[in-house]
C-alpha atoms as a PDB file:
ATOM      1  CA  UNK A   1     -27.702 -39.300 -28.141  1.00  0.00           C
ATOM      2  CA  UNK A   2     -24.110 -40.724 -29.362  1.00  0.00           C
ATOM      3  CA  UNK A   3     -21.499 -38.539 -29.487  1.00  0.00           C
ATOM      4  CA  UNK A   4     -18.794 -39.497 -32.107  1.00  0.00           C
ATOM      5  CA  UNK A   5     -15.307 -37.817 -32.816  1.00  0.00           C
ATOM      6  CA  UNK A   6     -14.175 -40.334 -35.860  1.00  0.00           C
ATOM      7  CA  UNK A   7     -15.219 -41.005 -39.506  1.00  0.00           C
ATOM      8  CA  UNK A   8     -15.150 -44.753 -38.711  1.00  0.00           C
ATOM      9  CA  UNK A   9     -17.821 -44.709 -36.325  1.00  0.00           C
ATOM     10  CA  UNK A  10     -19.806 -42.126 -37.613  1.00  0.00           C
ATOM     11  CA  UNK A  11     -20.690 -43.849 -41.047  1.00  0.00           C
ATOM     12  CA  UNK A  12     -20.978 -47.209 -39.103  1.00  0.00           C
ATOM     13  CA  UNK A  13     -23.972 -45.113 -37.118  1.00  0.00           C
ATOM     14  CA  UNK A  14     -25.259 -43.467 -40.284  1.00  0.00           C
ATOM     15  CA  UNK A  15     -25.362 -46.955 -42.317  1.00  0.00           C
ATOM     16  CA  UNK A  16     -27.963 -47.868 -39.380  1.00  0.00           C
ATOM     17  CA  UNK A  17     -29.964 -45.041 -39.749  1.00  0.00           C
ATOM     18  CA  UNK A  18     -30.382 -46.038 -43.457  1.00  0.00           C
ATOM     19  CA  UNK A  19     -30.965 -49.497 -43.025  1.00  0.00           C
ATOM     20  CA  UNK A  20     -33.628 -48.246 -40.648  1.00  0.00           C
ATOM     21  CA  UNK A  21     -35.145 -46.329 -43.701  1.00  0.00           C
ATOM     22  CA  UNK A  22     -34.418 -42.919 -41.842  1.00  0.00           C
ATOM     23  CA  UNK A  23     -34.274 -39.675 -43.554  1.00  0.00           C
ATOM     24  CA  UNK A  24     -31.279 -37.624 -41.706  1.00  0.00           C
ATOM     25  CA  UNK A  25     -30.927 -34.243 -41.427  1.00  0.00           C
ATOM     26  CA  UNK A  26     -27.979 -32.055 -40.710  1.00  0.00           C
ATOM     27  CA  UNK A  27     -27.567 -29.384 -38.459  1.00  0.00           C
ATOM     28  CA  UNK A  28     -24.124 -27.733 -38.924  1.00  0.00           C
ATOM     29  CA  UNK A  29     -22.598 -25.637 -35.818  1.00  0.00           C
ATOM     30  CA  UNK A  30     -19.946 -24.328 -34.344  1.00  0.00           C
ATOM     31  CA  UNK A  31     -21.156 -24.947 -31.384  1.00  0.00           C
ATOM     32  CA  UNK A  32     -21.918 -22.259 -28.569  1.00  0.00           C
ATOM     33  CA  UNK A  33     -25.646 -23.028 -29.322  1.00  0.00           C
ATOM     34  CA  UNK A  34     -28.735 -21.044 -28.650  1.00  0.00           C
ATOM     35  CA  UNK A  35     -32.379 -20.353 -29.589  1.00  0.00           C
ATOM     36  CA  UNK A  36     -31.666 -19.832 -33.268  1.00  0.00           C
ATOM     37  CA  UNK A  37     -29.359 -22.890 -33.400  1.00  0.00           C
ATOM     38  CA  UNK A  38     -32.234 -24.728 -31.560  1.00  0.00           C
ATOM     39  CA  UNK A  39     -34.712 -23.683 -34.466  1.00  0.00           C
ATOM     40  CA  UNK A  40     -32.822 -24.963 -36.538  1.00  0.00           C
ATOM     41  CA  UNK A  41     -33.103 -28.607 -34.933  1.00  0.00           C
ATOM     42  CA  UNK A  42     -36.628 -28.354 -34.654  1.00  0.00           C
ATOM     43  CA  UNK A  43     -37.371 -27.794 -38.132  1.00  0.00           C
ATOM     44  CA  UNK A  44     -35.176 -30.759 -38.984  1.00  0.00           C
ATOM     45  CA  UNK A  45     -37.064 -33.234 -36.355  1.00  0.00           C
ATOM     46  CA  UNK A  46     -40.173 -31.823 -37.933  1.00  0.00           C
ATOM     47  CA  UNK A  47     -38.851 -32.867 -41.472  1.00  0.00           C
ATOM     48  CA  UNK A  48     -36.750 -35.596 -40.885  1.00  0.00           C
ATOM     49  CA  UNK A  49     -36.740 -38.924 -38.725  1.00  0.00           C
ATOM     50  CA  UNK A  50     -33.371 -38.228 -37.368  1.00  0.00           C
ATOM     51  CA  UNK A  51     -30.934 -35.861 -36.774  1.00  0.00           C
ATOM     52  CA  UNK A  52     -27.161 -35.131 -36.871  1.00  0.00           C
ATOM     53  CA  UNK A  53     -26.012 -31.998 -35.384  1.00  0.00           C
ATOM     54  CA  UNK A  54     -22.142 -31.289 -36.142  1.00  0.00           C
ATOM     55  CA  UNK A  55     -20.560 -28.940 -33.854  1.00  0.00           C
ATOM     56  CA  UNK A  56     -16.557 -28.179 -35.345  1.00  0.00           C
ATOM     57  CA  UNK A  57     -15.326 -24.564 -34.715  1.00  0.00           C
ATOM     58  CA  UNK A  58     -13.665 -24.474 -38.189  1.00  0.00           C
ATOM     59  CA  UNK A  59     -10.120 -22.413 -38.497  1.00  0.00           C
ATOM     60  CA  UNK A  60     -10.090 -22.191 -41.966  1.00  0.00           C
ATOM     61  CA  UNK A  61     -12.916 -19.742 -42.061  1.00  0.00           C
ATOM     62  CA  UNK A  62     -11.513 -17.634 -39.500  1.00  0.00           C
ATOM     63  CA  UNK A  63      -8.848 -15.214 -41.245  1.00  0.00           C
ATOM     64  CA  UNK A  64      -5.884 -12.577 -39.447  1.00  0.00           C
ATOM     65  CA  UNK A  65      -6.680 -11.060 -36.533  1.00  0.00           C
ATOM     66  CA  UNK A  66     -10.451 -12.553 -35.718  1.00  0.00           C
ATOM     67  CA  UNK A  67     -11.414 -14.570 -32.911  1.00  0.00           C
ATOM     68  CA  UNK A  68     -10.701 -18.405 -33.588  1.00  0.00           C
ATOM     69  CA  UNK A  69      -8.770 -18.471 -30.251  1.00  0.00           C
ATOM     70  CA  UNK A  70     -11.735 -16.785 -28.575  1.00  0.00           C
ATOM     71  CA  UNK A  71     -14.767 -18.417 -29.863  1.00  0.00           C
ATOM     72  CA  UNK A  72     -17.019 -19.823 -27.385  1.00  0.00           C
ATOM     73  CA  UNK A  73     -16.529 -23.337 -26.746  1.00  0.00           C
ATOM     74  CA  UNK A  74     -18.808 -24.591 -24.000  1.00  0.00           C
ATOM     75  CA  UNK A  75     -19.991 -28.893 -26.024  1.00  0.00           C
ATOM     76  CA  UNK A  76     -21.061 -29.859 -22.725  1.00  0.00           C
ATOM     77  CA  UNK A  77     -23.472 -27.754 -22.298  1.00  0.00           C
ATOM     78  CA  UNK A  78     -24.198 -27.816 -26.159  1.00  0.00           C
ATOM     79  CA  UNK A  79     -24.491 -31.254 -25.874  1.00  0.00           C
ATOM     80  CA  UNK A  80     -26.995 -31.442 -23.164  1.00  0.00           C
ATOM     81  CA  UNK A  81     -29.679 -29.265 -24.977  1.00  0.00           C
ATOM     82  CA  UNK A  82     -28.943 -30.917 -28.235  1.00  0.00           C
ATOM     83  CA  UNK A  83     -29.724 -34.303 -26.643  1.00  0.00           C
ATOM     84  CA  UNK A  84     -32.613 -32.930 -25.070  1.00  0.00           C
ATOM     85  CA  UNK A  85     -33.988 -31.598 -28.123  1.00  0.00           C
ATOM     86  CA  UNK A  86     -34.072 -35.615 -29.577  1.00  0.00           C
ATOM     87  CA  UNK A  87     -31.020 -34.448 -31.633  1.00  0.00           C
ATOM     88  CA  UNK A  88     -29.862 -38.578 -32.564  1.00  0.00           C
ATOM     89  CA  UNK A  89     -26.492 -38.248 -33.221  1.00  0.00           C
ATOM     90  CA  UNK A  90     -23.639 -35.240 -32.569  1.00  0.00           C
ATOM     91  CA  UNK A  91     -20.467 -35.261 -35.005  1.00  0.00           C
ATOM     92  CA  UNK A  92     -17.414 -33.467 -32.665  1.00  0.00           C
ATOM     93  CA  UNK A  93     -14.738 -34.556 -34.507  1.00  0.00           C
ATOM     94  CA  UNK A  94     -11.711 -34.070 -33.633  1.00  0.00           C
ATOM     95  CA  UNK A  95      -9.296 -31.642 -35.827  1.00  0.00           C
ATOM     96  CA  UNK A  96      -7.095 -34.329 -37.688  1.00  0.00           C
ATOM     97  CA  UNK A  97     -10.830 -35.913 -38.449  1.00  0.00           C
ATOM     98  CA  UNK A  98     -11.479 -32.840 -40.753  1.00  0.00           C
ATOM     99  CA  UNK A  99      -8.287 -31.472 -41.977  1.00  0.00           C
ATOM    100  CA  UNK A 100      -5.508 -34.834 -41.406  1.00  0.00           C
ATOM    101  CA  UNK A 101      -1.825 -34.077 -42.283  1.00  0.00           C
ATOM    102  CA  UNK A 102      -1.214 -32.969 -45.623  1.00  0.00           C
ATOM    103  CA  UNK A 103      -4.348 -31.426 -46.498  1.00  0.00           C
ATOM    104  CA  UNK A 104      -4.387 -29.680 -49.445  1.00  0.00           C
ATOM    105  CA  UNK A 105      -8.061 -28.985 -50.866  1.00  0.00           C
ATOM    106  CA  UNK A 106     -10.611 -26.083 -50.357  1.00  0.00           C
ATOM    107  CA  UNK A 107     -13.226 -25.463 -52.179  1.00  0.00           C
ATOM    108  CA  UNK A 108     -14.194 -21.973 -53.750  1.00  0.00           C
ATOM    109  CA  UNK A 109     -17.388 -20.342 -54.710  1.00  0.00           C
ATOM    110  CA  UNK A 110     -16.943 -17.451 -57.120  1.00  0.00           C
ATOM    111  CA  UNK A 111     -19.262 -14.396 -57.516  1.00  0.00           C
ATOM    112  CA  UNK A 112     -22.079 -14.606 -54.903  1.00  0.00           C
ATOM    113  CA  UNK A 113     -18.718 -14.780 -52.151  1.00  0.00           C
ATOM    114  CA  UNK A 114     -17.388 -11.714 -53.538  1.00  0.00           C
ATOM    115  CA  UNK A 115     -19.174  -8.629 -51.635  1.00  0.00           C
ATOM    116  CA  UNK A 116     -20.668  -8.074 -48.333  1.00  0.00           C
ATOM    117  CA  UNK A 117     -18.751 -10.556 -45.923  1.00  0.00           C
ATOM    118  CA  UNK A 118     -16.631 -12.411 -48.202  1.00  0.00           C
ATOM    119  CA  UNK A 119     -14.783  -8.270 -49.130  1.00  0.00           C
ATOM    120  CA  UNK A 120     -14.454  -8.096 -45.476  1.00  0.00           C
ATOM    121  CA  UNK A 121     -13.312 -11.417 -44.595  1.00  0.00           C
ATOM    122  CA  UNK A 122     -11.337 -12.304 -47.733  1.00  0.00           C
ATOM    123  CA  UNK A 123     -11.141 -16.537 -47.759  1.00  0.00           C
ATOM    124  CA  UNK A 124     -13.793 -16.674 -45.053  1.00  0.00           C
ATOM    125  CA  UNK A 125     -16.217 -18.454 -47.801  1.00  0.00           C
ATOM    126  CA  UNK A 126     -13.762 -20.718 -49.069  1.00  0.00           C
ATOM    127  CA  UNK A 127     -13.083 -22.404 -45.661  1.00  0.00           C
ATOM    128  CA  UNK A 128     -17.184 -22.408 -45.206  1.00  0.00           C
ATOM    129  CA  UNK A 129     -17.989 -23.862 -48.425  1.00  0.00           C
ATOM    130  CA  UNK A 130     -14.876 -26.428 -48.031  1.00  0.00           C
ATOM    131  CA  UNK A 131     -16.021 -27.216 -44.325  1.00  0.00           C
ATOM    132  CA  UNK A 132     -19.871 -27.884 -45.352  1.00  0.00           C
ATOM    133  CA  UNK A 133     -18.557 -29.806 -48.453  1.00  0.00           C
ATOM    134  CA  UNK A 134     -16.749 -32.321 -46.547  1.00  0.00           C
ATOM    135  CA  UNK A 135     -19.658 -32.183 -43.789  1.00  0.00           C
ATOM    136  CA  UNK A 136     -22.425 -32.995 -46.705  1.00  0.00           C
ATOM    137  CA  UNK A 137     -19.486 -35.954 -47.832  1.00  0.00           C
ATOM    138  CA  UNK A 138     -19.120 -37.487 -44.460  1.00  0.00           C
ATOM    139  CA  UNK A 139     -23.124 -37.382 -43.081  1.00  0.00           C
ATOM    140  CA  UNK A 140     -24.450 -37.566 -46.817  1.00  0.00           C
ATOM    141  CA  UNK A 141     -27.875 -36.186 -45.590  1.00  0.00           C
ATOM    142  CA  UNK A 142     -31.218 -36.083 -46.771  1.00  0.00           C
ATOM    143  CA  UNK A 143     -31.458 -32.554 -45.504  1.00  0.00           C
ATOM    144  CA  UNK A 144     -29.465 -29.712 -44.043  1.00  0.00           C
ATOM    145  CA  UNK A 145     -30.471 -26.726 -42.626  1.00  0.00           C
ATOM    146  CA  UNK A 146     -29.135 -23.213 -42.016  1.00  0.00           C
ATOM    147  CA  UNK A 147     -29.610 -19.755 -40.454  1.00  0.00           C
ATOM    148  CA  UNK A 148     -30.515 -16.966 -42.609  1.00  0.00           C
ATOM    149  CA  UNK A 149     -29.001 -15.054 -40.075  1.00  0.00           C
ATOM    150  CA  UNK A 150     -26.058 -15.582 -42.153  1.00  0.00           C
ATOM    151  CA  UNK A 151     -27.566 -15.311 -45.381  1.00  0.00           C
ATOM    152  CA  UNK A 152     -24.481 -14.758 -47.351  1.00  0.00           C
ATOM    153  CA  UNK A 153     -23.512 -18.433 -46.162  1.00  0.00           C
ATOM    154  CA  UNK A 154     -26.286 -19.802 -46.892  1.00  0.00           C
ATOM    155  CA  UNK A 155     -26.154 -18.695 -50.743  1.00  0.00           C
ATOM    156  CA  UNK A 156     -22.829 -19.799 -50.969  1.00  0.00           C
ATOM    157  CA  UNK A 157     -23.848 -23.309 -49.812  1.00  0.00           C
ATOM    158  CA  UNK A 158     -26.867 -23.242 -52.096  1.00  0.00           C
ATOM    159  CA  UNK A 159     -24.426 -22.540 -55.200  1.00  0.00           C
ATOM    160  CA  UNK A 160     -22.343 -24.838 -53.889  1.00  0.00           C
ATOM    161  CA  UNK A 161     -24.706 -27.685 -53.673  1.00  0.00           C
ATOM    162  CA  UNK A 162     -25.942 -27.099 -57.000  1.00  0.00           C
ATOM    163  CA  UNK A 163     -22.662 -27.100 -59.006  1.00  0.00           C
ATOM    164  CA  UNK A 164     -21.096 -29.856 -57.131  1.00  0.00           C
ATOM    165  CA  UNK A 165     -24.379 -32.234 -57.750  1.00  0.00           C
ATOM    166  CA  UNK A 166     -24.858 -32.241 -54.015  1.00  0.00           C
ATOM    167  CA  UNK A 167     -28.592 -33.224 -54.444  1.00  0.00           C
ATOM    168  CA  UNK A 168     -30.247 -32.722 -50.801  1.00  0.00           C
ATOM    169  CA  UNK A 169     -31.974 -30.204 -49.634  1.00  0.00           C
ATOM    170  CA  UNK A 170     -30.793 -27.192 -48.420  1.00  0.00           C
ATOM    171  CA  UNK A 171     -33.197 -25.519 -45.947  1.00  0.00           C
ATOM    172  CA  UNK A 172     -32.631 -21.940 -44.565  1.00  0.00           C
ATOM    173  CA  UNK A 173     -34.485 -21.128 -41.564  1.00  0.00           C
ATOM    174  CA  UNK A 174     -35.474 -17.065 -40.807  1.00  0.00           C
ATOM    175  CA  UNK A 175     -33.838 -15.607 -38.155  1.00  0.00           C
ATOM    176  CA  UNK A 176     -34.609 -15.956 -34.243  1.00  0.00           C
ATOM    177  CA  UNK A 177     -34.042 -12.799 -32.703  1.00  0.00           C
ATOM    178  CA  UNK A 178     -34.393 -11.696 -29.010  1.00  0.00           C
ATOM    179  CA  UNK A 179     -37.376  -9.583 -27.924  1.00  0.00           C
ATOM    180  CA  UNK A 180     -35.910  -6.283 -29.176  1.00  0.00           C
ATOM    181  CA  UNK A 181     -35.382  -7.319 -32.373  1.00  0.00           C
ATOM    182  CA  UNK A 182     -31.259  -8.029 -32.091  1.00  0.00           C
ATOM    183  CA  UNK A 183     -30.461 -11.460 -34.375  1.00  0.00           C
ATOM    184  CA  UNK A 184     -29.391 -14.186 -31.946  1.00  0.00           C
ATOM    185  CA  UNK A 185     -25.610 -15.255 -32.203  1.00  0.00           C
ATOM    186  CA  UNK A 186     -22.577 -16.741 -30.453  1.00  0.00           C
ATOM    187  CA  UNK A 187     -21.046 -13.473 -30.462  1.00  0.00           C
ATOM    188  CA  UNK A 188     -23.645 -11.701 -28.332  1.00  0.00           C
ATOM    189  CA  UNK A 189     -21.486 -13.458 -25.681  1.00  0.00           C
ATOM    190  CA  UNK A 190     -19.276 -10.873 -26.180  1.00  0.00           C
ATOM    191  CA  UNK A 191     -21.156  -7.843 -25.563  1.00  0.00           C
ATOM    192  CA  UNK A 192     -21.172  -6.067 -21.947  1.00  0.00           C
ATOM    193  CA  UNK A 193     -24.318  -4.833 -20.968  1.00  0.00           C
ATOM    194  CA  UNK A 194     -23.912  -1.452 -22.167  1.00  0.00           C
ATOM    195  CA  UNK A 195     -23.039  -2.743 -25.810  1.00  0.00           C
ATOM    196  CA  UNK A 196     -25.742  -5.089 -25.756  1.00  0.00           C
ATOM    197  CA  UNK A 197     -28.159  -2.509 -24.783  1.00  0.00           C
ATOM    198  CA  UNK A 198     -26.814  -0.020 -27.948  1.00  0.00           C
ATOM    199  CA  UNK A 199     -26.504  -2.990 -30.224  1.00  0.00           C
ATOM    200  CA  UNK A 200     -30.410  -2.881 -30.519  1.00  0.00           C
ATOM    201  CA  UNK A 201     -29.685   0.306 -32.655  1.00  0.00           C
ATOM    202  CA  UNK A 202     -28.691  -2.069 -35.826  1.00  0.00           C
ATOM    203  CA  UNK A 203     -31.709  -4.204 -36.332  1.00  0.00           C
ATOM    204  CA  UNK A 204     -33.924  -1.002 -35.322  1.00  0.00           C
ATOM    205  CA  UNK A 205     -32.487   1.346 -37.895  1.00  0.00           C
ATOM    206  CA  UNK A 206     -32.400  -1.480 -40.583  1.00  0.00           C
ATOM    207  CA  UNK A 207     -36.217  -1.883 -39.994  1.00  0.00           C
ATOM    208  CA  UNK A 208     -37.160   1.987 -40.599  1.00  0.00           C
ATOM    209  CA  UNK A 209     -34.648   2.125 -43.560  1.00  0.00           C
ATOM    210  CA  UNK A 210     -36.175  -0.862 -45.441  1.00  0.00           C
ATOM    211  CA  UNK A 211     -39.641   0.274 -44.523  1.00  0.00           C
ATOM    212  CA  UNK A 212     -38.198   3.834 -46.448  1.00  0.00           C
ATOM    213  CA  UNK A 213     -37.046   2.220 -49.063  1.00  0.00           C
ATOM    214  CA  UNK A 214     -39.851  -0.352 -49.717  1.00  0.00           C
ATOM    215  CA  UNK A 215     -42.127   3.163 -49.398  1.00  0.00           C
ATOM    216  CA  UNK A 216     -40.348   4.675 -52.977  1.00  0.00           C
ATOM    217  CA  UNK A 217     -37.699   6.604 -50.742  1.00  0.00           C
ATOM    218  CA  UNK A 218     -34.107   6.725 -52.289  1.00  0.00           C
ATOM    219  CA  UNK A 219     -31.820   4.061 -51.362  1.00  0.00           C
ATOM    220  CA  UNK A 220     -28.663   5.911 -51.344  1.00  0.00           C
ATOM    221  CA  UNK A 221     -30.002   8.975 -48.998  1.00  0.00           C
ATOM    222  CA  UNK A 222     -31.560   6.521 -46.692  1.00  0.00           C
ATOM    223  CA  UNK A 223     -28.635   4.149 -45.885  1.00  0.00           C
ATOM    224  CA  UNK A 224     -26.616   7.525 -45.299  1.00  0.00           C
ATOM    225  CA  UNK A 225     -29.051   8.236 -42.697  1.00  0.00           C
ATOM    226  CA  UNK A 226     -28.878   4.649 -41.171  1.00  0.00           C
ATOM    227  CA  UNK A 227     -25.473   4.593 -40.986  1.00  0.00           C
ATOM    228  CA  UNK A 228     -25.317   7.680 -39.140  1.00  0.00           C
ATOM    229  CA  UNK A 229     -27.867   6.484 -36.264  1.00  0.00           C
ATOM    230  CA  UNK A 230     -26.180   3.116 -36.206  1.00  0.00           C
ATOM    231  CA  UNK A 231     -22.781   4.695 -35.968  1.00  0.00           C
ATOM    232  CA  UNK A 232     -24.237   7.781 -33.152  1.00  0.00           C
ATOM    233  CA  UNK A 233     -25.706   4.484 -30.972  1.00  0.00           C
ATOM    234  CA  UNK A 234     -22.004   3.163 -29.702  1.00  0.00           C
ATOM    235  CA  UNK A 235     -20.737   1.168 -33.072  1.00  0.00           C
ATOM    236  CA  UNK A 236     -17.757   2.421 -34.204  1.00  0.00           C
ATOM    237  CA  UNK A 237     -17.730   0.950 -37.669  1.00  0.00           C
ATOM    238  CA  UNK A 238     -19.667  -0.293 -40.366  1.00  0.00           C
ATOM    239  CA  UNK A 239     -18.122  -2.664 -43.171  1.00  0.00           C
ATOM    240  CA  UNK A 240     -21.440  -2.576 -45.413  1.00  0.00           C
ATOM    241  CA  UNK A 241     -24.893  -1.361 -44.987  1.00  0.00           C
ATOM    242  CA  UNK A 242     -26.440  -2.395 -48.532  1.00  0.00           C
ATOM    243  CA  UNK A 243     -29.583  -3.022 -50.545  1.00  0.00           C
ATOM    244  CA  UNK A 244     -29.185  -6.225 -53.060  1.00  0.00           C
ATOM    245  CA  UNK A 245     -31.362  -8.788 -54.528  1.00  0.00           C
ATOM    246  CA  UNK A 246     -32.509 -11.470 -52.465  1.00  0.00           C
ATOM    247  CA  UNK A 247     -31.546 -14.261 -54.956  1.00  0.00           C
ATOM    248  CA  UNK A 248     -28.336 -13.218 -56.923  1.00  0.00           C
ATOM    249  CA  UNK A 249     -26.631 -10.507 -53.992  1.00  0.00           C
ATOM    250  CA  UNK A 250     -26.623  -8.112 -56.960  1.00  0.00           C
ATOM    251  CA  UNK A 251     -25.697  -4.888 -55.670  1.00  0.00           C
ATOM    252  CA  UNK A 252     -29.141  -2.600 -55.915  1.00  0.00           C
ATOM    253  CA  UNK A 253     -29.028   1.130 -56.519  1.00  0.00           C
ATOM    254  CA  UNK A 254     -33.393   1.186 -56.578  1.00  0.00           C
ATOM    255  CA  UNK A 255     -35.772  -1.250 -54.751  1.00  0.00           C
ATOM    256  CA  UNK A 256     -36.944  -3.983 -57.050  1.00  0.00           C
ATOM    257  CA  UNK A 257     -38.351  -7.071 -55.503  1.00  0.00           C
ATOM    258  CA  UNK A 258     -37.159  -9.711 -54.179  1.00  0.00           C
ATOM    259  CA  UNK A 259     -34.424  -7.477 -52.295  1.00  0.00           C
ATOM    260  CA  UNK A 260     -32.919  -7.938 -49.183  1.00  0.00           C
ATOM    261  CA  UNK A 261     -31.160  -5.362 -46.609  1.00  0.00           C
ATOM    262  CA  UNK A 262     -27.686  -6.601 -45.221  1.00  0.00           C
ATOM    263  CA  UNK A 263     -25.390  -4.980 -42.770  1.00  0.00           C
ATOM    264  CA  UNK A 264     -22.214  -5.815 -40.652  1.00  0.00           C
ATOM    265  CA  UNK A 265     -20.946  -3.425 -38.033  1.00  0.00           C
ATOM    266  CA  UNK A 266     -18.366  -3.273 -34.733  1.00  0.00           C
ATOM    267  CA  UNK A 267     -19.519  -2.580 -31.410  1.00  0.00           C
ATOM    268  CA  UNK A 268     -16.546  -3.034 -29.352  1.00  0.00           C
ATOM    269  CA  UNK A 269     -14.530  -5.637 -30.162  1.00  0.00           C
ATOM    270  CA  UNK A 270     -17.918  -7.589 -31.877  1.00  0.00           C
ATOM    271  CA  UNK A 271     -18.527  -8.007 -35.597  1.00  0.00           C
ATOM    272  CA  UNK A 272     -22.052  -8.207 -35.890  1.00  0.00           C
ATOM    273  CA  UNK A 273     -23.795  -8.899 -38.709  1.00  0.00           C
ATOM    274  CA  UNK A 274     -28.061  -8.883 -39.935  1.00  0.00           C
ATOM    275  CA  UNK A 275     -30.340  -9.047 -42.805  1.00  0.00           C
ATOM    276  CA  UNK A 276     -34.113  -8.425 -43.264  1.00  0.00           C
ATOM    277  CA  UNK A 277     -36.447  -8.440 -46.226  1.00  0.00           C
ATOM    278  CA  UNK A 278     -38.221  -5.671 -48.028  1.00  0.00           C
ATOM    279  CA  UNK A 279     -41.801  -6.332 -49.056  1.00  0.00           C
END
């Protein structure tokens, strides 16, 4: 696997992939990589004939206060399982690579960015859909695939794409979760044991609320009562537990298919975040 930190001799490596008549996807990361990150490079080997994983722990989508300092950084490691997983090429650059002196551009989405994460992390989607932008620029894949752990993101990308003529696919992958049910993520590093034990409670009482909702309940009534449990099991806060539609993020008062259920809460000092389907 080559490991490249410049523009230069990343597009020299690219050209050869297309003279080669490859199709190359594109794995975006931040890096601290796990089974979910993993799935993600094994649908794109499955798809595509090679494969560019990016791993850039991008400031501009951290805002105030949140954890850009802390976020796991561990590319050795992340390197060895992406090269054992046939990944072909990984794109580290280096800071000045992405955002060189003078930098002045970012690139906003409007409307699907506005609730849910992007109202508690105002800018957070502007430095994601600027930092994907210039990632689809510089690879110029055939594919690229995302989590829909983050589902929100992966919207925003797919509006992006589409009104900037960015004209390759965009694949989201479902979530990998652990054997209880919790949605795998960099910031389960965080958790102690105890925290990690309660913070089972959010995917479990997201499950038996969309099952009550998808069964005629009433939305309103039966988020109450999730919020409660999730906030009674060791989370301390809860920026959004909400029904919307699957497709637009529209804000749903009654169940009307395709919907999705999204939620973001604090268990210690950890932001996690989930979604899951209604059928």
């Amino acid at each position: 696997m080559q490991i490249v930190r410049q523009l230069d001799p990343l597009r020299d490596a690219l050209a050869e992939f297309r003279k080669a008549g490859l199709k190359i996807g594109l794995v975006p990361t931040m890096g601290a990589l796990h089974a979910g990150h993993m799935r993600l490079v094994e649908v794109a080997r499955e798809q595509c004939d090679a494969v560019v994983a990016s791993i850039f722990v991008n400031p501009t989508q951290f805002g105030e206060g949140e954890d850009l300092d802390a976020y796991p950084r561990q590319e050795v490691a992340d390197a060895a399982l992406l090269d054992a997983a046939g990944v072909e090429l990984l794109w580290a650059p280096t800071a000045d690579q992405m955002y060189p002196s003078g930098y002045a551009t970012s690139v906003s989405v409007t409307g699907i960015s506005d609730g849910l994460c992007g109202a508690a992390r105002p800018g957070h989607f502007d430095g994601v859909a600027t930092v994907v932008a210039k990632l689809f620029n510089q690879v110029r894949p055939d594919a690229a695939y995302f989590g829909e752990k983050d589902y929100q993101q992966l919207a925003v990308i797919r509006r992006m794409a589409r009104d900037l003529d960015f004209t390759h696919d965009i694949v989201g992958v479902p979530t990998v979760r652990d054997p209880d049910g919790l949605a795998l993520s960099s910031r389960n590093a965080y958790l102690t044991a105890e925290q990690r034990a309660n913070a089972v409670a959010l995917p479990e009482a997201m499950r038996e609320a969309a099952t009550a909702i998808a069964d005629g309940g009433k939305v309103a009534a039966i988020l109450e009562a999730a919020k409660a449990r999730i906030l009674a099991s060791g989370f301390h806060k809860i920026d959004y537990l909400e029904l919307r539609d699957a497709n637009t993020l529209a804000l749903l008062d009654v169940f009307t298919k395709p919907a999705r259920l999204f939620a973001a809460a604090h268990i210690g000092p950890t932001r996690l975040i989930d979604n899951i389907p209604l059928s």
